[in-house]
C-alpha atoms as a PDB file:
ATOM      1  CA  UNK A   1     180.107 130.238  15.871  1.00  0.00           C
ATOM      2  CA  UNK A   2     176.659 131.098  15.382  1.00  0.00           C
ATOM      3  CA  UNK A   3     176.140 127.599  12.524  1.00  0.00           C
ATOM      4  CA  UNK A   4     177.783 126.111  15.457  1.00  0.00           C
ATOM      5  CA  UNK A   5     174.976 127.045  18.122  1.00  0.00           C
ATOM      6  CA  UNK A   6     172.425 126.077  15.234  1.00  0.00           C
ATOM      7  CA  UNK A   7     173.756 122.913  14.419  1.00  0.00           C
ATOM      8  CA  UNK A   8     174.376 121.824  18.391  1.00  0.00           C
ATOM      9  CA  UNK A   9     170.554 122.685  18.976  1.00  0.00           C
ATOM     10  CA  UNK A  10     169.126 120.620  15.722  1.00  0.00           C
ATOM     11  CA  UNK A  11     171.601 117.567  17.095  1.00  0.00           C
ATOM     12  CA  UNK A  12     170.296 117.918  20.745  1.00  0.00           C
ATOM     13  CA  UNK A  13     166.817 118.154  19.347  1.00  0.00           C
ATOM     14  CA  UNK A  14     166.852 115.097  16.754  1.00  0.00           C
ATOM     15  CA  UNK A  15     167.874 113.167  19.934  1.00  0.00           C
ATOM     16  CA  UNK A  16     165.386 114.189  22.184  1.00  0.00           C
ATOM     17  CA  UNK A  17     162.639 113.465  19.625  1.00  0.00           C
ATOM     18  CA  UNK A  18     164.362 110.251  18.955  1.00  0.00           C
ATOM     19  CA  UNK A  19     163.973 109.187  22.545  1.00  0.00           C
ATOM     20  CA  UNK A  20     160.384 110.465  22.851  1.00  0.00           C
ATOM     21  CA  UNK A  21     159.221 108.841  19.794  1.00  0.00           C
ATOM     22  CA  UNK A  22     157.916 105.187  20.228  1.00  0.00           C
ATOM     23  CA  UNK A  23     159.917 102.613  17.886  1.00  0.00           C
ATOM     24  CA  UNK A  24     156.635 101.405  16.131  1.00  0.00           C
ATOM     25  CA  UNK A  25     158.449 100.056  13.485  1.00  0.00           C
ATOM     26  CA  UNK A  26     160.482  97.754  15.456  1.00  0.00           C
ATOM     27  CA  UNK A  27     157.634  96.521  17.222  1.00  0.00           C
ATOM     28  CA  UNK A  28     156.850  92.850  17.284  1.00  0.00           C
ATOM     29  CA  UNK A  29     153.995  91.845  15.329  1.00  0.00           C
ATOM     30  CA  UNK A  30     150.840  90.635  16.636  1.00  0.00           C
ATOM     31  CA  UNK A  31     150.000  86.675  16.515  1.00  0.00           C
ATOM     32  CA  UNK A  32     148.835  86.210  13.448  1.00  0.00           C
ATOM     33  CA  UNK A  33     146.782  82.736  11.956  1.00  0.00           C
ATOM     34  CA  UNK A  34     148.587  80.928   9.806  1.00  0.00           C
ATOM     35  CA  UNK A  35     145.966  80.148   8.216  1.00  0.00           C
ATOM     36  CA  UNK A  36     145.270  83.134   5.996  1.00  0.00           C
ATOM     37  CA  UNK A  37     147.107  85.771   3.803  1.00  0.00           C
ATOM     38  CA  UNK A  38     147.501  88.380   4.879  1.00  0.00           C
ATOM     39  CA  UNK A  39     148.011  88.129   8.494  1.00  0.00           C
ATOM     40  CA  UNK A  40     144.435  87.590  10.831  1.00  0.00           C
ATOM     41  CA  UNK A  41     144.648  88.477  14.333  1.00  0.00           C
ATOM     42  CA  UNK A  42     144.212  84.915  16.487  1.00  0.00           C
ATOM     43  CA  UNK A  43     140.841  86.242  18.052  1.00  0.00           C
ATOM     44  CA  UNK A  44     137.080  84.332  19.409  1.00  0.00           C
ATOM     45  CA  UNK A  45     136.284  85.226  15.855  1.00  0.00           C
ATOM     46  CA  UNK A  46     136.902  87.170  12.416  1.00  0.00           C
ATOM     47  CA  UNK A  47     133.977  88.005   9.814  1.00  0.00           C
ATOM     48  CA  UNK A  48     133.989  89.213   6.557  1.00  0.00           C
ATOM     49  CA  UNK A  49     133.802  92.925   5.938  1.00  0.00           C
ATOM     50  CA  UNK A  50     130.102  94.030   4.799  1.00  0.00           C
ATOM     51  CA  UNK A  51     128.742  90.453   5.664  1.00  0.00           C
ATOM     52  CA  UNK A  52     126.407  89.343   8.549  1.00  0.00           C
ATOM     53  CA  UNK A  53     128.985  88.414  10.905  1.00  0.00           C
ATOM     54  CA  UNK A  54     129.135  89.614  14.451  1.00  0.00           C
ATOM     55  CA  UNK A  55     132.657  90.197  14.718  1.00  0.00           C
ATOM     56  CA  UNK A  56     134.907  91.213  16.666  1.00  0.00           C
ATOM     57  CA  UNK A  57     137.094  91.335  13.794  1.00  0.00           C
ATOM     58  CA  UNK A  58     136.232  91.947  10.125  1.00  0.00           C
ATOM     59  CA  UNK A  59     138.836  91.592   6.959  1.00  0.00           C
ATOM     60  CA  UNK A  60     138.366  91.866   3.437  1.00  0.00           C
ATOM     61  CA  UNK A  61     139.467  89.387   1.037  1.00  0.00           C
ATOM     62  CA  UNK A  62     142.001  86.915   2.218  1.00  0.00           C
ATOM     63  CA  UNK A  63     144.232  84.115   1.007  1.00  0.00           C
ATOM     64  CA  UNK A  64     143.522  80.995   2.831  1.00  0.00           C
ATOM     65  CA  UNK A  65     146.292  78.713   3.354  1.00  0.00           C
ATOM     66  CA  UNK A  66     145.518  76.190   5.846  1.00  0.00           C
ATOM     67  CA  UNK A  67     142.434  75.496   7.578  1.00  0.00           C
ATOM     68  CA  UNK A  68     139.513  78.086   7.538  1.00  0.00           C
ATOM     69  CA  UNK A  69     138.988  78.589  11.316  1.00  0.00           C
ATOM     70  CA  UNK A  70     137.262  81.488  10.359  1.00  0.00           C
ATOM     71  CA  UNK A  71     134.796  79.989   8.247  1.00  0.00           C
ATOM     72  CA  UNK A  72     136.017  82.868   5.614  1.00  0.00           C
ATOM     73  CA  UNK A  73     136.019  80.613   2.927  1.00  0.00           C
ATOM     74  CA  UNK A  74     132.660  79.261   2.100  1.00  0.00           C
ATOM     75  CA  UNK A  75     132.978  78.065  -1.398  1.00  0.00           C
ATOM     76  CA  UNK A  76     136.423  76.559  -0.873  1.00  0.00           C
ATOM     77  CA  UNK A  77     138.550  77.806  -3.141  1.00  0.00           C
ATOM     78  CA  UNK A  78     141.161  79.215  -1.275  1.00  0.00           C
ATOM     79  CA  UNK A  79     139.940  82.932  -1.175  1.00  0.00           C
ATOM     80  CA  UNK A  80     137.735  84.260   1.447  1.00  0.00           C
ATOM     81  CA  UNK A  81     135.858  86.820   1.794  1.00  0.00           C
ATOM     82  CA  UNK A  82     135.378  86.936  -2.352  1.00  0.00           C
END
């Protein structure tokens, strides 16, 4: 009886954390541009990480696919932020 009572409260308490929790990792993903690998937030602007840019938004290096609304990709060759 007693693994009974122990095994009812873990079950009740699983649950009750279960419905607490948030589901982050079914949320929807933000907008991204399609422009760039991986995924840029569609924002007023996006700079380059350690560069002179102003923001709001700063990345690293980035794949870009289509065209460089960003201005990420100075040399043109496909990889900003190099």
């Amino acid at each position: 009886m007693k693994y009974a009572v122990t095994l009812g409260s873990a079950v009740v308490a699983a649950f009750a954390f279960a419905i607490a929790t948030p589901a982050v990792a079914t949320a929807q993903p933000s907008k991204c541009h399609s422009s760039y690998i991986p995924c840029l937030p569609i924002v007023s602007d996006v700079d380059c990480a350690g560069g002179s840019g102003d923001g709001p938004v700063y990345t690293g290096r980035v794949q870009v696919v289509g065209p460089d609304d960003y201005g990420l990709d100075r040399d043109g060759d496909g990889i900003g932020c190099e």
